[in-house]
N, C-alpha and C. Protein backbone atom coordinates (compact mmCIF):
# COMPACT_ATOMS: atom_id res chain seq x y z
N UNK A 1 -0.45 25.72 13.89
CA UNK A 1 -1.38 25.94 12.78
C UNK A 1 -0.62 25.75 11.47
N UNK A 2 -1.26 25.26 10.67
CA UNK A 2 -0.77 24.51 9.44
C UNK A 2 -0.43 25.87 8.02
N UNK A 3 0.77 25.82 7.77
CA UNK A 3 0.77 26.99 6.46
C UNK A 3 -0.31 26.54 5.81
N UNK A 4 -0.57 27.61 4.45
CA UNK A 4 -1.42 27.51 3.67
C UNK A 4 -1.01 26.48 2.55
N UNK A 5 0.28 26.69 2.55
CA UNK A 5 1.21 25.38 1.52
C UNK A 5 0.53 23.99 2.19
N UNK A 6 0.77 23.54 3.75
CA UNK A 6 0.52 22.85 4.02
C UNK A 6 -0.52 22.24 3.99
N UNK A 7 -1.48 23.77 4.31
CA UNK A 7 -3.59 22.97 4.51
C UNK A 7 -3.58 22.22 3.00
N UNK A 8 -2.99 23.16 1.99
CA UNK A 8 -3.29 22.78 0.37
C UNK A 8 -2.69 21.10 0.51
N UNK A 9 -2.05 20.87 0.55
CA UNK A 9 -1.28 19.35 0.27
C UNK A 9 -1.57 18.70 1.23
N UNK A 10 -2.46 18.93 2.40
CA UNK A 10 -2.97 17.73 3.03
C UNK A 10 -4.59 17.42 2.84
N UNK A 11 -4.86 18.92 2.45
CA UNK A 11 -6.24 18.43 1.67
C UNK A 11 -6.28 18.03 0.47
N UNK A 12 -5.40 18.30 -0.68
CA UNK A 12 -5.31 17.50 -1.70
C UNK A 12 -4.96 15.73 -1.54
N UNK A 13 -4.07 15.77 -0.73
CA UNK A 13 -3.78 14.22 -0.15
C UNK A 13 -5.26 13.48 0.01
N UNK A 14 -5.98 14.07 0.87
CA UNK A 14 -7.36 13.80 1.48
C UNK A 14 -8.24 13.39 -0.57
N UNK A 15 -8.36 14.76 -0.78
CA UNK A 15 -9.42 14.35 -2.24
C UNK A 15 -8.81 13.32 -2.75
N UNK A 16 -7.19 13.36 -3.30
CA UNK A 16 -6.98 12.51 -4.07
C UNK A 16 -7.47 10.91 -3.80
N UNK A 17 -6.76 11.30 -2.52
CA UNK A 17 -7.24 9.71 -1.71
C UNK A 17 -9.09 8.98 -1.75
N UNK A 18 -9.61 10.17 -1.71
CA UNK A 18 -11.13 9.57 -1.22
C UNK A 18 -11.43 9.69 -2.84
N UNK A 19 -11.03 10.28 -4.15
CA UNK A 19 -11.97 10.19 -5.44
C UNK A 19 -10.62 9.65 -6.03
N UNK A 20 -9.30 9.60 -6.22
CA UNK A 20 -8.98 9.49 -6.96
C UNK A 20 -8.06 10.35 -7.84
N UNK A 21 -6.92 10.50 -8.71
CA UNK A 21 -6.54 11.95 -9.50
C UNK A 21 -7.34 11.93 -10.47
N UNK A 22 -8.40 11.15 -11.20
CA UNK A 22 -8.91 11.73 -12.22
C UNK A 22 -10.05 12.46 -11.93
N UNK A 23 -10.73 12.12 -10.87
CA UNK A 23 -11.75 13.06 -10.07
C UNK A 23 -11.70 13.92 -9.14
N UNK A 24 -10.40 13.89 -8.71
CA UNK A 24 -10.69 14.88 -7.97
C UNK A 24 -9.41 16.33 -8.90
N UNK A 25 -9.73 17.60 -8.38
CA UNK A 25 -9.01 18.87 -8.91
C UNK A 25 -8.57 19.58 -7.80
N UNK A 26 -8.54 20.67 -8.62
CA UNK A 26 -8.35 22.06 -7.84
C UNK A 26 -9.50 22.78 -7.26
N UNK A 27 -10.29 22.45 -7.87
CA UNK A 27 -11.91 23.32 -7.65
C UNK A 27 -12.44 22.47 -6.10
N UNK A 28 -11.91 21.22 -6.30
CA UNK A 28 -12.40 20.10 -4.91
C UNK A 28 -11.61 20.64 -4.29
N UNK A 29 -10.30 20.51 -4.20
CA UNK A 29 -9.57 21.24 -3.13
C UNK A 29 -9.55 22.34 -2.69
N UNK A 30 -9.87 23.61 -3.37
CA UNK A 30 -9.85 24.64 -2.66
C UNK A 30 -11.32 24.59 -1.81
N UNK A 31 -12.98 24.22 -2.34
CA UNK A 31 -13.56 23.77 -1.61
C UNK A 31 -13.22 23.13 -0.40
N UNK A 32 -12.95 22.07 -0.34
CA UNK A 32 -12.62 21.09 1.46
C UNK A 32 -11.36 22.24 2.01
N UNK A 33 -10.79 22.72 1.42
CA UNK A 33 -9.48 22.93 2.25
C UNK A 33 -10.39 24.87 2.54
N UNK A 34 -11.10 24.90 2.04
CA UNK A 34 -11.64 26.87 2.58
C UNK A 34 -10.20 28.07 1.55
N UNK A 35 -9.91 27.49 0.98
CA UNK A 35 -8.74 28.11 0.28
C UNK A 35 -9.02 28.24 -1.02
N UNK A 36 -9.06 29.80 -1.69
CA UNK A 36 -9.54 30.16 -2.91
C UNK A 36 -8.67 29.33 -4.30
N UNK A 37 -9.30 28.93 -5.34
CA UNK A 37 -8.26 28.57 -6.44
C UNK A 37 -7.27 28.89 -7.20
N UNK A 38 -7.47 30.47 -6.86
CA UNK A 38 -6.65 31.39 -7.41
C UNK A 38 -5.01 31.00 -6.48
N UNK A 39 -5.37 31.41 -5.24
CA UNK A 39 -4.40 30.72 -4.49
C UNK A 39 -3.33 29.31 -4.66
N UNK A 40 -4.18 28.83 -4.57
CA UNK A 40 -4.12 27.17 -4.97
C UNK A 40 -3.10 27.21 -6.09
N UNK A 41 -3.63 27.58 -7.15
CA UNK A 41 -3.01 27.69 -8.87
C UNK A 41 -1.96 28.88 -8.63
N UNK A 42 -1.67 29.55 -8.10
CA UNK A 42 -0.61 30.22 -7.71
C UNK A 42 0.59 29.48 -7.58
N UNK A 43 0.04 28.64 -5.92
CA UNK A 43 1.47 27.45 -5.98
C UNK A 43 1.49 26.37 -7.01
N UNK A 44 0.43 26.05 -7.13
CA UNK A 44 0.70 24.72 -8.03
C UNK A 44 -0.18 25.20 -9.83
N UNK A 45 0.33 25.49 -10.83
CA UNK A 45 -0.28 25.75 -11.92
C UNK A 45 -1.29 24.81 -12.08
N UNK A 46 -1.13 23.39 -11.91
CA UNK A 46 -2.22 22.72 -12.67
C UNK A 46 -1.96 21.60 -11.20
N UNK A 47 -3.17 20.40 -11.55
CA UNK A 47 -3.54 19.49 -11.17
C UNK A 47 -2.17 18.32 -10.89
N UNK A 48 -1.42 17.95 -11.76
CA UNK A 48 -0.22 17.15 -12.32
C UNK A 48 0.57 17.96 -11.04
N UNK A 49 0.29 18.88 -11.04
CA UNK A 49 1.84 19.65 -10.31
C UNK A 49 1.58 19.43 -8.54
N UNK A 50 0.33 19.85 -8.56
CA UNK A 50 -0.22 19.74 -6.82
C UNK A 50 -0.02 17.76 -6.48
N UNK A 51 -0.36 17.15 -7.12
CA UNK A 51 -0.24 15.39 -7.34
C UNK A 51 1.33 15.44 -7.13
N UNK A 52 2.11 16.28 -7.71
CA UNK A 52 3.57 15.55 -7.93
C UNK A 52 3.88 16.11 -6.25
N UNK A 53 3.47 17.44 -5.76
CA UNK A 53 4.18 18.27 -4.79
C UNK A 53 3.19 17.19 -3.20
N UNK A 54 2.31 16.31 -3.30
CA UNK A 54 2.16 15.52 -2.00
C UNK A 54 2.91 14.48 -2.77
N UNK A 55 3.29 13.71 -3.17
CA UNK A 55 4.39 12.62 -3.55
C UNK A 55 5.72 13.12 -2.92
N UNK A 56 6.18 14.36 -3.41
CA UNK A 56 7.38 14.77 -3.08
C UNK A 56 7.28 14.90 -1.36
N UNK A 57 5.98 15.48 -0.75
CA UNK A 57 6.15 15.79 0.53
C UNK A 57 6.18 14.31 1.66
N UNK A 58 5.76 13.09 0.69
CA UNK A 58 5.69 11.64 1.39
C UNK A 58 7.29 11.20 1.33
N UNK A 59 7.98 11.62 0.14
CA UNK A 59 9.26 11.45 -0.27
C UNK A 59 10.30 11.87 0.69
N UNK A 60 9.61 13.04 1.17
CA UNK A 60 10.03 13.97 2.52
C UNK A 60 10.32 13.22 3.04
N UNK A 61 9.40 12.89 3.94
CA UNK A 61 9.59 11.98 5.28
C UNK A 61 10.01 11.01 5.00
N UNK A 62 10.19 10.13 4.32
CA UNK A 62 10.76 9.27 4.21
C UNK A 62 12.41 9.05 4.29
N UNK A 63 12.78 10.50 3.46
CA UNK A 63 13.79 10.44 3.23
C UNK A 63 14.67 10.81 4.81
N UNK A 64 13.84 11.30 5.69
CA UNK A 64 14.71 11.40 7.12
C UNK A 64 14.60 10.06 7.78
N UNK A 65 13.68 9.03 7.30
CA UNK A 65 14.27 7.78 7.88
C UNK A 65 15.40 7.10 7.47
N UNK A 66 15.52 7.73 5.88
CA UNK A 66 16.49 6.91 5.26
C UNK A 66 18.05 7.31 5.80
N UNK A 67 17.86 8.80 6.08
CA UNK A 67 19.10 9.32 5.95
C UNK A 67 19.86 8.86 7.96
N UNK A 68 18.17 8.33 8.65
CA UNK A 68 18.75 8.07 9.87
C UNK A 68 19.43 6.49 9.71
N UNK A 69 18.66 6.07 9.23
CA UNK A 69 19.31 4.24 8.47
C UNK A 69 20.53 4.28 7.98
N UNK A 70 21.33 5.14 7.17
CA UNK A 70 22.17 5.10 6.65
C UNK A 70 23.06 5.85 7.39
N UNK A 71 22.84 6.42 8.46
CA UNK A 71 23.75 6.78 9.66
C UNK A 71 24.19 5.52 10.35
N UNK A 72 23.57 5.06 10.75
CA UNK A 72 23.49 4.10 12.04
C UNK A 72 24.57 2.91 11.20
N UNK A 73 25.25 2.27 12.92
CA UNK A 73 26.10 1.35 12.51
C UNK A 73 25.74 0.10 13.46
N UNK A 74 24.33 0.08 13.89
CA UNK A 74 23.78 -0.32 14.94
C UNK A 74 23.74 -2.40 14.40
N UNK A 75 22.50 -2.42 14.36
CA UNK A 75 21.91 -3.71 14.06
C UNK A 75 21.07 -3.49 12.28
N UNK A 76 22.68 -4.32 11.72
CA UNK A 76 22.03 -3.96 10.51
C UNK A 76 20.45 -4.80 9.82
N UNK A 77 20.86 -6.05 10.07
CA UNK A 77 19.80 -6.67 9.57
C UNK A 77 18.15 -6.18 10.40
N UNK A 78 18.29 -5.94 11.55
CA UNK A 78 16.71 -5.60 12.42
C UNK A 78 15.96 -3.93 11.48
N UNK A 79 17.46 -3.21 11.52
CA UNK A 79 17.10 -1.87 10.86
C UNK A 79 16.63 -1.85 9.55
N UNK A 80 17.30 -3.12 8.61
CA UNK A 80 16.88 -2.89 7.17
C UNK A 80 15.54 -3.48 7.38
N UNK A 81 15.08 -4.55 8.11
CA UNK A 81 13.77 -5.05 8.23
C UNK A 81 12.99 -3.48 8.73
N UNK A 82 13.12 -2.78 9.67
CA UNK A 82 12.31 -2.06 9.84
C UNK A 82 12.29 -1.05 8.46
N UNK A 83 13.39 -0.35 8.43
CA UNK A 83 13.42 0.59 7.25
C UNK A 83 12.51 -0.04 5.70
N UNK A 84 12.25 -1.21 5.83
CA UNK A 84 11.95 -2.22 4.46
C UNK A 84 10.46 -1.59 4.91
N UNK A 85 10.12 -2.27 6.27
CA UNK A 85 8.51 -2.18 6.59
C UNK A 85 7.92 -0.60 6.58
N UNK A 86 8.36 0.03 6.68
CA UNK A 86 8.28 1.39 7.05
C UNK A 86 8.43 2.07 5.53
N UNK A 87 9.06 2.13 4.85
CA UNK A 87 8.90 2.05 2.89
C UNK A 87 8.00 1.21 2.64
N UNK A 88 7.54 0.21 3.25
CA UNK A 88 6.29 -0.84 2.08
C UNK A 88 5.12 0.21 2.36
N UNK A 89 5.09 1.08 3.91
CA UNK A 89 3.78 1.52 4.05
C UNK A 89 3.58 2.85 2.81
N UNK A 90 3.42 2.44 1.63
CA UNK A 90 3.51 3.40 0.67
C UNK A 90 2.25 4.61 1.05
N UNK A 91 2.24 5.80 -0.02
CA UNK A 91 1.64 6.44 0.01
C UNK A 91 0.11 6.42 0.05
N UNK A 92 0.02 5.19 -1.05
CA UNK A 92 -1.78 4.82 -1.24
C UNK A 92 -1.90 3.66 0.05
N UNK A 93 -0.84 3.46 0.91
CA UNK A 93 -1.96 2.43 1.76
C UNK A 93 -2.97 2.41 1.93
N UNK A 94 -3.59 3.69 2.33
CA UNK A 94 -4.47 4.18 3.39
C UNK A 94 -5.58 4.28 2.75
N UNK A 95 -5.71 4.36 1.37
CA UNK A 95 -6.54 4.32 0.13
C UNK A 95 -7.78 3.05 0.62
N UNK A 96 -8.77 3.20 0.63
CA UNK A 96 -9.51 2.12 1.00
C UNK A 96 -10.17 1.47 -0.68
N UNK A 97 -10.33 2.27 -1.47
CA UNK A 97 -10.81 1.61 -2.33
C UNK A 97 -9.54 1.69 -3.59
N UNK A 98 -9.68 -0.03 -3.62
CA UNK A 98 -9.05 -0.22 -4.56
C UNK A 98 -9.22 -0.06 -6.34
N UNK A 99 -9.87 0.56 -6.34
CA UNK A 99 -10.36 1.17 -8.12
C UNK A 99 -9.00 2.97 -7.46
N UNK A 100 -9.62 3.41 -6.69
CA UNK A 100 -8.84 4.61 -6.32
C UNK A 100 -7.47 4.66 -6.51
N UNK A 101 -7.05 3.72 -5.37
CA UNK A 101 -5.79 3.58 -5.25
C UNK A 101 -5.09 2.89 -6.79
N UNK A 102 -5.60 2.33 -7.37
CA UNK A 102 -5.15 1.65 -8.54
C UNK A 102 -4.82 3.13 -9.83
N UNK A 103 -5.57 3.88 -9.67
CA UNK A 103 -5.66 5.04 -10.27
C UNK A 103 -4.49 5.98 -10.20
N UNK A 104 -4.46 6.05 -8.51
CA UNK A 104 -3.12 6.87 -8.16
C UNK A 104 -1.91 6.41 -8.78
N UNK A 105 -2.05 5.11 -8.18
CA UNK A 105 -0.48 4.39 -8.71
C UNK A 105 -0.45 4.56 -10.32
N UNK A 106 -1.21 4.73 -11.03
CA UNK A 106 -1.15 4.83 -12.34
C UNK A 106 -0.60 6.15 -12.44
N UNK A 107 -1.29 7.38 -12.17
CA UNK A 107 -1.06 8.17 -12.09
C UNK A 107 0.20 8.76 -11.14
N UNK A 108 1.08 7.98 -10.34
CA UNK A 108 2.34 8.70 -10.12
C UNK A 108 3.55 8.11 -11.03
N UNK A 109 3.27 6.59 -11.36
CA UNK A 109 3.72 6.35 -12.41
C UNK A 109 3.89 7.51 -13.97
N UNK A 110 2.41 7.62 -14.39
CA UNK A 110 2.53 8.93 -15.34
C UNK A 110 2.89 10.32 -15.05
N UNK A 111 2.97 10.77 -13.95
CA UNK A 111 3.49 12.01 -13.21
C UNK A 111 4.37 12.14 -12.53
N UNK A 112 4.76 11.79 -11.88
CA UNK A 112 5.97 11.50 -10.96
C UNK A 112 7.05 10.25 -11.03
N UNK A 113 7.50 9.49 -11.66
CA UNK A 113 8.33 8.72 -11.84
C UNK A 113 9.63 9.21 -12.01
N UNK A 114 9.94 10.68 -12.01
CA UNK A 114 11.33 10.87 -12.07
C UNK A 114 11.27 10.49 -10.56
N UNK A 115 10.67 11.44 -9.64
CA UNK A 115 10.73 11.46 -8.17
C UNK A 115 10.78 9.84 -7.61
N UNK A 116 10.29 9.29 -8.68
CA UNK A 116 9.87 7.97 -7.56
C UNK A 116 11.47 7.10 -8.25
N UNK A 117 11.92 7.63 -9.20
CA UNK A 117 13.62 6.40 -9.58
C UNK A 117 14.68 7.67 -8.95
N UNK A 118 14.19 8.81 -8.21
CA UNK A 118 15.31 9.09 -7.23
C UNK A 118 15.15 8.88 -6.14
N UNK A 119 14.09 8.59 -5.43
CA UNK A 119 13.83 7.93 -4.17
C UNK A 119 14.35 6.88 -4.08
N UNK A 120 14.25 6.12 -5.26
CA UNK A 120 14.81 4.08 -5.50
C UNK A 120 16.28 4.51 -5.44
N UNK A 121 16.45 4.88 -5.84
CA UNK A 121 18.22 5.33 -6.11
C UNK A 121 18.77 5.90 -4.61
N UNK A 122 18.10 6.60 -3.89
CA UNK A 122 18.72 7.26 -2.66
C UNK A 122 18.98 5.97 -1.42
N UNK A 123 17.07 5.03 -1.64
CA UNK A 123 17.11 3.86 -0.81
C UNK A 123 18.21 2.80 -1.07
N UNK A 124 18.49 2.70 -2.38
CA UNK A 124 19.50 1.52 -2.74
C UNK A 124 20.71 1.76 -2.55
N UNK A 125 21.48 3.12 -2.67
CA UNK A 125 22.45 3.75 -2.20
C UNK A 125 22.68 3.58 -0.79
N UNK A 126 21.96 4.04 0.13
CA UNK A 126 22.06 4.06 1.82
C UNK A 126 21.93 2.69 1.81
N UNK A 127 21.14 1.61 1.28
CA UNK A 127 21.54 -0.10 2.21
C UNK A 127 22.80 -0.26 1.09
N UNK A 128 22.88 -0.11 0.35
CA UNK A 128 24.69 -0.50 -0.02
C UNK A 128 26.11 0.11 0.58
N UNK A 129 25.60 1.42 1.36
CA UNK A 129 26.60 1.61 1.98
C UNK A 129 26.23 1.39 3.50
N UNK A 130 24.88 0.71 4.05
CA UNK A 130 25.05 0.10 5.20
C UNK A 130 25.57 -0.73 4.78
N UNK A 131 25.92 -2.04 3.46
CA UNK A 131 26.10 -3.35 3.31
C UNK A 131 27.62 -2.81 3.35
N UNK A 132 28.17 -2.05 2.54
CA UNK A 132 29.55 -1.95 3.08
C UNK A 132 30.18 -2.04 4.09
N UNK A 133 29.43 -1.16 5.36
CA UNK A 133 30.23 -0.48 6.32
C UNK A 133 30.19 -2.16 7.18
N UNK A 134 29.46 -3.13 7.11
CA UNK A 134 28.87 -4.35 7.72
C UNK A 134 29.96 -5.28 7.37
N UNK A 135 30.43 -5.16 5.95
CA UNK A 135 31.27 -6.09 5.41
C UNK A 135 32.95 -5.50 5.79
N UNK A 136 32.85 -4.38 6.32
CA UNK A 136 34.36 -3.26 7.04
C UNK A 136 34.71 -4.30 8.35
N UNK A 137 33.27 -4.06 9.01
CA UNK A 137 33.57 -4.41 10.11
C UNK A 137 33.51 -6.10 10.43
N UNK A 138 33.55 -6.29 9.41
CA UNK A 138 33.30 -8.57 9.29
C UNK A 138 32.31 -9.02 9.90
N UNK A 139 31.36 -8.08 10.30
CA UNK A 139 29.88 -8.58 10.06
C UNK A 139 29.01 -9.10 9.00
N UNK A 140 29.42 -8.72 7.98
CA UNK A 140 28.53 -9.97 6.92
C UNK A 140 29.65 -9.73 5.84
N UNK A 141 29.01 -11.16 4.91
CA UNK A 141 30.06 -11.31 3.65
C UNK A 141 29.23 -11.70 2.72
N UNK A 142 29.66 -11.35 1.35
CA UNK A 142 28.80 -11.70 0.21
C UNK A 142 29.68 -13.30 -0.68
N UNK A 143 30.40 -13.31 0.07
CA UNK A 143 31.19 -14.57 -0.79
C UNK A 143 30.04 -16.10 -0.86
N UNK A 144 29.30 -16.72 0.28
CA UNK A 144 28.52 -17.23 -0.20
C UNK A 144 27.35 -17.03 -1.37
N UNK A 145 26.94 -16.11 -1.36
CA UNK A 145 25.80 -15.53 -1.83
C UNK A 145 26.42 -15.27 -3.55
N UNK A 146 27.35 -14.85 -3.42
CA UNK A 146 27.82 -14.44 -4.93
C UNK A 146 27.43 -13.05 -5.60
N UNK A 147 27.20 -11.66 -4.44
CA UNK A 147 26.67 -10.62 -4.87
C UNK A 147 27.15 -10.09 -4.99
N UNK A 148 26.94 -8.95 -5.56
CA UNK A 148 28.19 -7.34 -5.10
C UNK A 148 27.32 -6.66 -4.67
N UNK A 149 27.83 -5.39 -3.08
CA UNK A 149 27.36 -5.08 -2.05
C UNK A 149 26.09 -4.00 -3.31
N UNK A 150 26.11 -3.77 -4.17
CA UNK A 150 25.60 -3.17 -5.03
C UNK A 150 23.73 -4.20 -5.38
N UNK A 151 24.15 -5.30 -6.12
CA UNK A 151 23.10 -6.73 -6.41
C UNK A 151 22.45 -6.33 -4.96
N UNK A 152 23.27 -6.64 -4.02
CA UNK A 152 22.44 -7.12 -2.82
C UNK A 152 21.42 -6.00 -2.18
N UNK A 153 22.01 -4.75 -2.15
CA UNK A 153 21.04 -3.93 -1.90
C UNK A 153 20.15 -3.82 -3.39
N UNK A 154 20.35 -3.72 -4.13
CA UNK A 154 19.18 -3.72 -5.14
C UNK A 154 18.16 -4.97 -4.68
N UNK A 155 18.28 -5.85 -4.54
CA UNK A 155 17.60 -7.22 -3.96
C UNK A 155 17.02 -6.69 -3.21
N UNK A 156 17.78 -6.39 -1.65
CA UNK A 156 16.86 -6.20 -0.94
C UNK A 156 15.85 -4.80 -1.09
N UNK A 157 16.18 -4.11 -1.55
CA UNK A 157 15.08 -2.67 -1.73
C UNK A 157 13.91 -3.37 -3.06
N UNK A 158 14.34 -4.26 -4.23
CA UNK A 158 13.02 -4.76 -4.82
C UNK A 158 12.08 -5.85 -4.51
N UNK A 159 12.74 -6.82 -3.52
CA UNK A 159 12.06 -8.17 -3.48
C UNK A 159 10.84 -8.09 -2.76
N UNK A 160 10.99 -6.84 -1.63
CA UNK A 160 9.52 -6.46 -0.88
C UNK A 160 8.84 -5.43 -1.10
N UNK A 161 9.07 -5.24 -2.74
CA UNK A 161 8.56 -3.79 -3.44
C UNK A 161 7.45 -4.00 -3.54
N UNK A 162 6.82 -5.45 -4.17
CA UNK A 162 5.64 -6.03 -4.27
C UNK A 162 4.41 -5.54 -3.11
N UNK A 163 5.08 -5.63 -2.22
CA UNK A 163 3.72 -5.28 -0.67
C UNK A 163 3.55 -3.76 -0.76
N UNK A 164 3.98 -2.84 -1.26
CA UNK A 164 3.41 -1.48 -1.56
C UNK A 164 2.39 -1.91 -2.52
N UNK A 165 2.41 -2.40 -3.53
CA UNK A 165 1.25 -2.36 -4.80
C UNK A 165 0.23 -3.24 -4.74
N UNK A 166 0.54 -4.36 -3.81
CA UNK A 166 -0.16 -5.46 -3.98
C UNK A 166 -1.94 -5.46 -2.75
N UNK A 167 -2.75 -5.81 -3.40
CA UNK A 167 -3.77 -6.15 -2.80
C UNK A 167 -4.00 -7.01 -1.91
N UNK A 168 -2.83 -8.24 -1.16
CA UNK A 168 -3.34 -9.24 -0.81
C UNK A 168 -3.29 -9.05 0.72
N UNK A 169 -3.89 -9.93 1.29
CA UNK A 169 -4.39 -9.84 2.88
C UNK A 169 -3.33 -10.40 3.47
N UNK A 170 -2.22 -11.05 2.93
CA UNK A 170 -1.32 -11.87 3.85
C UNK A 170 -0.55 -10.82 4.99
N UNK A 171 0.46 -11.76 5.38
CA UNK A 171 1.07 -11.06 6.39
C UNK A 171 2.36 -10.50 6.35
N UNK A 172 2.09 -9.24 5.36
CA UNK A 172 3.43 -8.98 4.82
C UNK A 172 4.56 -8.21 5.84
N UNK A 173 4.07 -8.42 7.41
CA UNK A 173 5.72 -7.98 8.01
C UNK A 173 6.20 -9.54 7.94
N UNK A 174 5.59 -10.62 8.19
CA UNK A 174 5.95 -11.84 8.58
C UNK A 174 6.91 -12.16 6.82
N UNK A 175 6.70 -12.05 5.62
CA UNK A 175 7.39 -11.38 4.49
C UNK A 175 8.74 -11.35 4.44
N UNK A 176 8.83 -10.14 5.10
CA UNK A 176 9.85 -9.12 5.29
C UNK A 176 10.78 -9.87 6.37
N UNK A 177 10.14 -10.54 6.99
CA UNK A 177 11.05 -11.11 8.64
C UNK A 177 11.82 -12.47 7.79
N UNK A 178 11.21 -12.95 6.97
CA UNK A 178 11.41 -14.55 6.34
C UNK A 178 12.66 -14.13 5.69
N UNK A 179 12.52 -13.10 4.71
CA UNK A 179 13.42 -12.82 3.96
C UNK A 179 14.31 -12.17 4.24
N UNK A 180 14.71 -11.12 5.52
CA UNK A 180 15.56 -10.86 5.92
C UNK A 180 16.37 -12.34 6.79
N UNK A 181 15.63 -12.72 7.02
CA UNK A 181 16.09 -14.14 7.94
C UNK A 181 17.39 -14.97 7.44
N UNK A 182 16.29 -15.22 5.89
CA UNK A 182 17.41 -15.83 4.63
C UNK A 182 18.47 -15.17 4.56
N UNK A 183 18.39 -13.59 4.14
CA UNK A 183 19.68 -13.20 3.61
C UNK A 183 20.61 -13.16 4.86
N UNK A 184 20.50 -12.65 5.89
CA UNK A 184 21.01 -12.87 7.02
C UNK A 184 22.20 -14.32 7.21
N UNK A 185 21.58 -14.93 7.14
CA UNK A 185 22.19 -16.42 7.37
C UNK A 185 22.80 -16.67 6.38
N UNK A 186 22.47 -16.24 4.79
CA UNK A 186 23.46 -16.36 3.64
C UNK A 186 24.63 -15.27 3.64
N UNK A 187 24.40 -14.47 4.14
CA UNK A 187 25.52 -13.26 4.28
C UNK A 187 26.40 -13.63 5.49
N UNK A 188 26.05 -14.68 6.87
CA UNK A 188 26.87 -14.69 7.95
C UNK A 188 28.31 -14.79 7.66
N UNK A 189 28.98 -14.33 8.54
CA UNK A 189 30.64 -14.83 8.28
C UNK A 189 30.81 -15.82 9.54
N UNK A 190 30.01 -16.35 9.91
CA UNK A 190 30.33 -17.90 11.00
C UNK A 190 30.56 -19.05 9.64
């Protein structure tokens, strides 16, 4: 059974998602979720704050994939493709209408953007020190390419940043496979 922290931030997840942050509140949420406002505004003072605290809790999970990615000394290029696909599935995927979802993203931009350039910073950190530990062991090299293990993970954490925000129908694992493909073969040491 779900804490009360929890029911709150997965039913706020839910309103935000189906109206939006400028329509939906606190008064909607404690409604759907059976949880008084008083409550509610207890943990979270305002609207801005409950919005920032499900960002942070998506940030969550994420961050135990990252921290398992940046363990592993496995198969680097298959893992950064997955770890890439698995970060594109952003928070608003699931958002069906795009006026909504366009809203959110506005709105974590205006609310949450510290959270979201320490998330960028944690992801770009862990593939630069997978790109290190790769270049230890003479599995890949940046001497064709002309990067520093630094460039290259920035590259790869922005170039498929686009498929979180973007509207289009293509086939963005097929994307992600092309372009790991490239860097792959530009990084080989054969």
């Amino acid at each position: 059974m779900p804490s009360t922290t929890e029911k709150i931030l997965n039913t706020a997840m839910e309103c935000f998602f189906q109206h939006g942050y400028d329509t939906a509140n606190i008064s909607m949420v404690s409604r759907y979720a059976g949880i008084s406002r008083v409550t509610i505004h207890k943990q979270f003072q305002s609207k801005e704050l409950l919005f920032r605290a499900v960002v942070e809790q998506h940030f969550q999970q994420h961050n135990v994939l990252v921290e398992e990615y940046k363990k592993s000394e496995t198969n680097f290029w298959q893992e950064t493709k997955e770890l890439t696909i698995q970060l594109c599935e952003g928070l608003f995927n699931d958002v069906s209408s795009s006026l909504v979802r366009s809203n959110l993203l506005h709105a974590g931009q205006a609310f949450c953007k510290d959270l979201i350039q320490e998330e960028e910073i944690s992801i770009k950190n862990s593939i630069r020190l997978r790109i290190e530990k790769e270049i230890l062991a003479n599995r890949l090299s940046l001497s064709k390419v002309g990067l520093t293990s630094d460039e290259l993970a920035n590259t790869l954490h922005y170039a498929p940043f686009g498929i979180t925000i973007a509207a289009s129908n293509q086939n963005n694992i097929a994307f992600v496979d092309n372009l790991m493909a490239v860097f792959k073969t530009a990084t080989s040491t054969d």
